[in-house]
Protein backbone atom coordinates (compact mmCIF):
# COMPACT_ATOMS: atom_id res chain seq x y z
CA UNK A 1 0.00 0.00 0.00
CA UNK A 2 1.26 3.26 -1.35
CA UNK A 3 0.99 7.36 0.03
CA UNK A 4 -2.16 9.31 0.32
CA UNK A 5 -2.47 12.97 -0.64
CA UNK A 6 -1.79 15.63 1.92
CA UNK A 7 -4.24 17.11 3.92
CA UNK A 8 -3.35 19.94 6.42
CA UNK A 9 -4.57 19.72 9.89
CA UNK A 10 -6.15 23.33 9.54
CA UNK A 11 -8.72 23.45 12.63
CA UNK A 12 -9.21 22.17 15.94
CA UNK A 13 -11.71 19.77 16.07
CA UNK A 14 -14.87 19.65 18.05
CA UNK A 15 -16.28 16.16 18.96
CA UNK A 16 -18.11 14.67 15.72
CA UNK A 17 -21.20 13.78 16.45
CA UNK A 18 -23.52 12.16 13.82
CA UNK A 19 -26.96 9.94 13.77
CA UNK A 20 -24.19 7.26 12.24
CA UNK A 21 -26.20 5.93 9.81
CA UNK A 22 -23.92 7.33 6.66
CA UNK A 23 -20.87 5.28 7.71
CA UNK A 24 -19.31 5.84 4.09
CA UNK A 25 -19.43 9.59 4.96
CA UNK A 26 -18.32 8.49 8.62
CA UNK A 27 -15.20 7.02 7.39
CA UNK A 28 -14.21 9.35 4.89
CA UNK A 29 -14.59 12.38 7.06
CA UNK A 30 -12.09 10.26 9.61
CA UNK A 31 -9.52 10.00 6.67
CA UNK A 32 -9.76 13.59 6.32
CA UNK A 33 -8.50 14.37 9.38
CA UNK A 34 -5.32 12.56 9.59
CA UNK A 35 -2.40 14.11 8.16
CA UNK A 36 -0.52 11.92 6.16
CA UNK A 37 2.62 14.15 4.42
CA UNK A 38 3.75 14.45 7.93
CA UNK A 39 7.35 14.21 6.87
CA UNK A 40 7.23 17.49 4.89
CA UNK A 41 6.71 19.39 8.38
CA UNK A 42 7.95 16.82 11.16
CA UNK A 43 11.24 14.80 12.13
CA UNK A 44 10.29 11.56 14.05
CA UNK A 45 12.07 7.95 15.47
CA UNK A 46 11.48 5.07 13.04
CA UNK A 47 11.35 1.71 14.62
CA UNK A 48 11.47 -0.81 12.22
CA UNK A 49 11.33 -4.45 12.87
CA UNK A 50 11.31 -7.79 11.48
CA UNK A 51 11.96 -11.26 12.48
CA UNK A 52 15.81 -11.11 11.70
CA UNK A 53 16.60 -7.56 13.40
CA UNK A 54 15.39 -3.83 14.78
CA UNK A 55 16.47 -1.18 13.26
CA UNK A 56 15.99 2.40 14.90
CA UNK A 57 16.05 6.02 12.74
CA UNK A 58 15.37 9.31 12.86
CA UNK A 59 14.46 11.51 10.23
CA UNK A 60 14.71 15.37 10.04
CA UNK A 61 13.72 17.21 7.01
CA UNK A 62 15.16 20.26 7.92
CA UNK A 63 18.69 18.34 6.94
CA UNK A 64 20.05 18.19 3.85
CA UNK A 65 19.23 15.88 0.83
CA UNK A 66 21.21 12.76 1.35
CA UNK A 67 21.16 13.32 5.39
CA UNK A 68 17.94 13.24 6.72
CA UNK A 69 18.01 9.71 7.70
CA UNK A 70 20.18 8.79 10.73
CA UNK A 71 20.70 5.25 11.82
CA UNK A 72 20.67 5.24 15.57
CA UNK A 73 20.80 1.43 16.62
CA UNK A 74 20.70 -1.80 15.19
CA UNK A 75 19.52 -4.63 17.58
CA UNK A 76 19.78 -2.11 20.90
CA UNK A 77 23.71 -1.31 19.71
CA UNK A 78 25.33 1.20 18.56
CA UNK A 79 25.53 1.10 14.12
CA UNK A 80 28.94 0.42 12.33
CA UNK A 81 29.84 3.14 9.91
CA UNK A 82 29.57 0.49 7.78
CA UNK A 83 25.71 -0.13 8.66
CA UNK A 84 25.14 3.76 8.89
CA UNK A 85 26.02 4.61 5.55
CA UNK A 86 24.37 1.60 3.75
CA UNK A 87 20.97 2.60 5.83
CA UNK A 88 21.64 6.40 4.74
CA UNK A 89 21.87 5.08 0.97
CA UNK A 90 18.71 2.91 1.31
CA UNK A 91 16.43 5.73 3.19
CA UNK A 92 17.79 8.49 0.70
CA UNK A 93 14.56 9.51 -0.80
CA UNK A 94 12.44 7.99 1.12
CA UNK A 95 9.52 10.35 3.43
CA UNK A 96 8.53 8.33 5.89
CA UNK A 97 5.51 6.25 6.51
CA UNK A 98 2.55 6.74 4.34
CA UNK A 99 2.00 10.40 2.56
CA UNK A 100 3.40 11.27 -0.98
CA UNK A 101 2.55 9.91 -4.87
CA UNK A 102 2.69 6.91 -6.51
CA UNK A 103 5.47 5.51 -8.94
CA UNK A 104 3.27 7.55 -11.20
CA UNK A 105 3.46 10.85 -9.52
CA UNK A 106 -0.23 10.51 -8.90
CA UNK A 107 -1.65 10.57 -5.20
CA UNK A 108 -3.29 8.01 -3.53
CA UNK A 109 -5.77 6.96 -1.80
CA UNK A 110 -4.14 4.76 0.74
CA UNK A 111 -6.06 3.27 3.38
CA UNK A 112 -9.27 4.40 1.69
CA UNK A 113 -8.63 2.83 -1.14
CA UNK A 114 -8.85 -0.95 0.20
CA UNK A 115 -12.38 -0.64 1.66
CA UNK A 116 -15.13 -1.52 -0.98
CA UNK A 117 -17.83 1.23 -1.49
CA UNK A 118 -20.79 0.45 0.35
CA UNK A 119 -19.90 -2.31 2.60
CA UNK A 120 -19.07 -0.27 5.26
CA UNK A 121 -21.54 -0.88 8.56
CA UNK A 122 -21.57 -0.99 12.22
CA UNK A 123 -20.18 -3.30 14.60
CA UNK A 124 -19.80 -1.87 17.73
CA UNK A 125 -20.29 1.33 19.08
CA UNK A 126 -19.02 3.00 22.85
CA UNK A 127 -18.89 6.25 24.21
CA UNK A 128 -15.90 6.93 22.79
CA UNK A 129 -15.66 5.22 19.02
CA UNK A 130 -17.45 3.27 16.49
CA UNK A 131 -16.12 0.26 15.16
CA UNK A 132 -17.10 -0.63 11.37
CA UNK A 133 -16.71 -3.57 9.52
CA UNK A 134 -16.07 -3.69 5.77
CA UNK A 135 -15.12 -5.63 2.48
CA UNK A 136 -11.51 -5.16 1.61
CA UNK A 137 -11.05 -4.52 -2.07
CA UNK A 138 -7.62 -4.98 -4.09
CA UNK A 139 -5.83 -2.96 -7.28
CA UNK A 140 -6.13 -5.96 -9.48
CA UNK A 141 -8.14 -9.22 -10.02
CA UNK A 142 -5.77 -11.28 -8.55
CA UNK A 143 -5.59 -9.03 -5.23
CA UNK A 144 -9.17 -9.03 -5.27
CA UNK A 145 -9.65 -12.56 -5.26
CA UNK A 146 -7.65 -12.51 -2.10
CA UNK A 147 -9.19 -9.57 -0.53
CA UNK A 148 -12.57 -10.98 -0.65
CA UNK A 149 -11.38 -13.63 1.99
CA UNK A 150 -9.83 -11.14 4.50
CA UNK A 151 -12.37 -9.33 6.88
CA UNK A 152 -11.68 -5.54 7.49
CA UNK A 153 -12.46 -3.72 10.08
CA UNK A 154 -11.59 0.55 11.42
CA UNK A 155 -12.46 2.31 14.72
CA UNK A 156 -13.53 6.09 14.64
CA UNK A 157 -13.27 7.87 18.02
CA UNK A 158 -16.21 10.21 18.40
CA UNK A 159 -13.65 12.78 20.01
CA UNK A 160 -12.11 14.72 16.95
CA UNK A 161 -13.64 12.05 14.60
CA UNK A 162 -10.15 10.49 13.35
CA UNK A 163 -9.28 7.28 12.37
CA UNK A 164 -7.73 5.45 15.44
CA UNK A 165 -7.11 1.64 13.46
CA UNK A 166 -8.09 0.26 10.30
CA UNK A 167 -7.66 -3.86 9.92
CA UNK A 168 -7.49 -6.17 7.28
CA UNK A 169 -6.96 -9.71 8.59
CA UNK A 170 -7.92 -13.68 7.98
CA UNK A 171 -11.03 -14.93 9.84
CA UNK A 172 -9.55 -18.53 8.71
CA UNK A 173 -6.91 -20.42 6.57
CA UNK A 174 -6.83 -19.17 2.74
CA UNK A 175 -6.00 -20.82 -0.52
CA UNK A 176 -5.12 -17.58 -2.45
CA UNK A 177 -3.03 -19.59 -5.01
CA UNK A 178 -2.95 -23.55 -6.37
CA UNK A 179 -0.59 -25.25 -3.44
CA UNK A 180 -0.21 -21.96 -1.08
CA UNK A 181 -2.20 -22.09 2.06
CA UNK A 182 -2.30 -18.60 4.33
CA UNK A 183 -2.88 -19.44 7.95
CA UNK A 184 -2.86 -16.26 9.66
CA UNK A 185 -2.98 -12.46 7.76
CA UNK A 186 -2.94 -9.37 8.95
CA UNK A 187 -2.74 -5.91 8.19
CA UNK A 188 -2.69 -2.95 10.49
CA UNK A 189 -2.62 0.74 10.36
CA UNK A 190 -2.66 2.89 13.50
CA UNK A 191 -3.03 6.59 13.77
CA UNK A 192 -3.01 9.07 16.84
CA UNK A 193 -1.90 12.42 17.61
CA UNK A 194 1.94 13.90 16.74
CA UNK A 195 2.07 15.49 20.43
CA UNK A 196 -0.34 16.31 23.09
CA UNK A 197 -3.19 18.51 21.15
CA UNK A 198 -1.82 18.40 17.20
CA UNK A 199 -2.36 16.70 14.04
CA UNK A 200 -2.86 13.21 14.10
CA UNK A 201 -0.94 11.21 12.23
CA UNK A 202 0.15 7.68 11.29
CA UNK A 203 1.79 5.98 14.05
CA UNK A 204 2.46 2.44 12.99
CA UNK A 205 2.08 -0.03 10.55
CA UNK A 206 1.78 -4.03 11.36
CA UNK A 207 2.34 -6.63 8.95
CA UNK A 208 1.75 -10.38 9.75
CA UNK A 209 1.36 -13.61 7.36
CA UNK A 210 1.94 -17.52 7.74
CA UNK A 211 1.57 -20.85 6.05
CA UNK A 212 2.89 -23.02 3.47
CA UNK A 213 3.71 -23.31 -0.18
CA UNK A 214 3.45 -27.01 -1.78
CA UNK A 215 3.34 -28.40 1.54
CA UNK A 216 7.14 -28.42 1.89
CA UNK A 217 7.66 -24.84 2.20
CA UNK A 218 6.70 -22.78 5.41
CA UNK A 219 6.44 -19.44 5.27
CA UNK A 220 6.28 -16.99 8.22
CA UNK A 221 6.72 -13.08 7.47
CA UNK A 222 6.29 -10.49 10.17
CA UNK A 223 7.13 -6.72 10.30
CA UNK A 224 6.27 -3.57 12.38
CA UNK A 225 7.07 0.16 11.59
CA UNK A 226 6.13 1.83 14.66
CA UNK A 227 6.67 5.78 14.38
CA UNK A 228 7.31 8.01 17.85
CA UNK A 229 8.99 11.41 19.01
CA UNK A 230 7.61 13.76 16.38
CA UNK A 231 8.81 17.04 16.44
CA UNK A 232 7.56 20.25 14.18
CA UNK A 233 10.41 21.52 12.04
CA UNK A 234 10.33 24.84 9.71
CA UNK A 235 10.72 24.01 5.79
């Protein structure tokens, strides 16, 4: 899943309240409010981590092109130079989690995008948030295919209106593919204020999935970007 276009956290805002029955309109007001360019205003801590290693950066976009990304540790030690400059090479370019274009130079949708128009309705709702289930949709008939056996769902929290978590995730084993069977999938997007009273923002992204290929083959994939100590920088 690719960047979203920008949308500037403009307003304060009051508590949305709404006879919920529009849950389309619901969920697309809650994309509105997140800010997903954050890199073109913020540095923040990148945790990144797989099933091999963690990885810890920080990027700064008030740096110059070619520096913004700093390697800070690799498995709780300090980097090599070695390590440092190969992570500085690999980042170089790169803005961060979510927010930008695609390969086209077109924006995206993002999390928007994978939630089939009109299947959107209620599953729970508190005091503070509503939980929605939906349909998962994919980019092309083959992701679609898969998509259709994953069950999505996003909480809203009534206070400010913003998306809190949207999940796509297997219910039960999957057969996306002749000989492939997908155990456990899932997907995860979370989203909550920068700092104390500003715009909120992406905050981490989960990635799960398990099974086996031709019954010989096991297959067990995990990785978390998890996104802390943002701090507003001038341009």
């Amino acid at each position: 899943m690719r960047a979203v276009s920008a949308l500037i956290f403009l307003f304060t805002l009051a508590p949305f309240s709404a006879a919920a029955e529009d849950y389309t309109g619901l969920f697309e007001n809650a994309v509105q409010r997140v800010t997903w360019q954050y890199p073109e205003n913020w540095a923040f801590t990148e945790k990144r981590q797989g099933k091999e290693s963690v990885k810890v950066g920080r990027f700064d976009p008030s740096k110059p092109e070619g520096h913004r990304w700093r390697l800070l540790s690799v498995d709780g030690r300090d980097p090599t130079e070695d390590e440092a400059e190969k992570y500085r090479e690999e980042k170089s370019g790169e803005r961060g989690f979510l927010g930008g274009d695609d390969d086209n130079g077109e924006e995206d949708e993002g999390p928007a995008a994978v939630v089939r128009p009109g299947s959107l309705e209620l599953v729970e709702e508190s005091d503070s948030h509503w939980l929605l289930g939906f349909i998962p949709t994919g980019d092309d008939e083959d992701e679609e295919k898969f998509m259709r056996k994953m069950a999505g769902t996003v909480r809203i929290a009534k206070a400010g209106g913003h998306l809190e978590y949207l999940d796509i995730s297997s219910e039960k084993p999957v057969r996306p593919a002749m000989g492939v069977k997908i155990r456990d999938f899932n997907t995860r997007f979370e989203f909550a204020e920068a700092v104390d009273g500003g715009p909120i923002v992406p905050v981490a992204f989960r990635f799960r999935i398990e099974g086996r290929a031709f019954l010989a083959v096991g297959f067990d994939e995990m990785e978390t970007l998890e996104f802390s100590d943002f701090e507003p920088v001038s341009d």
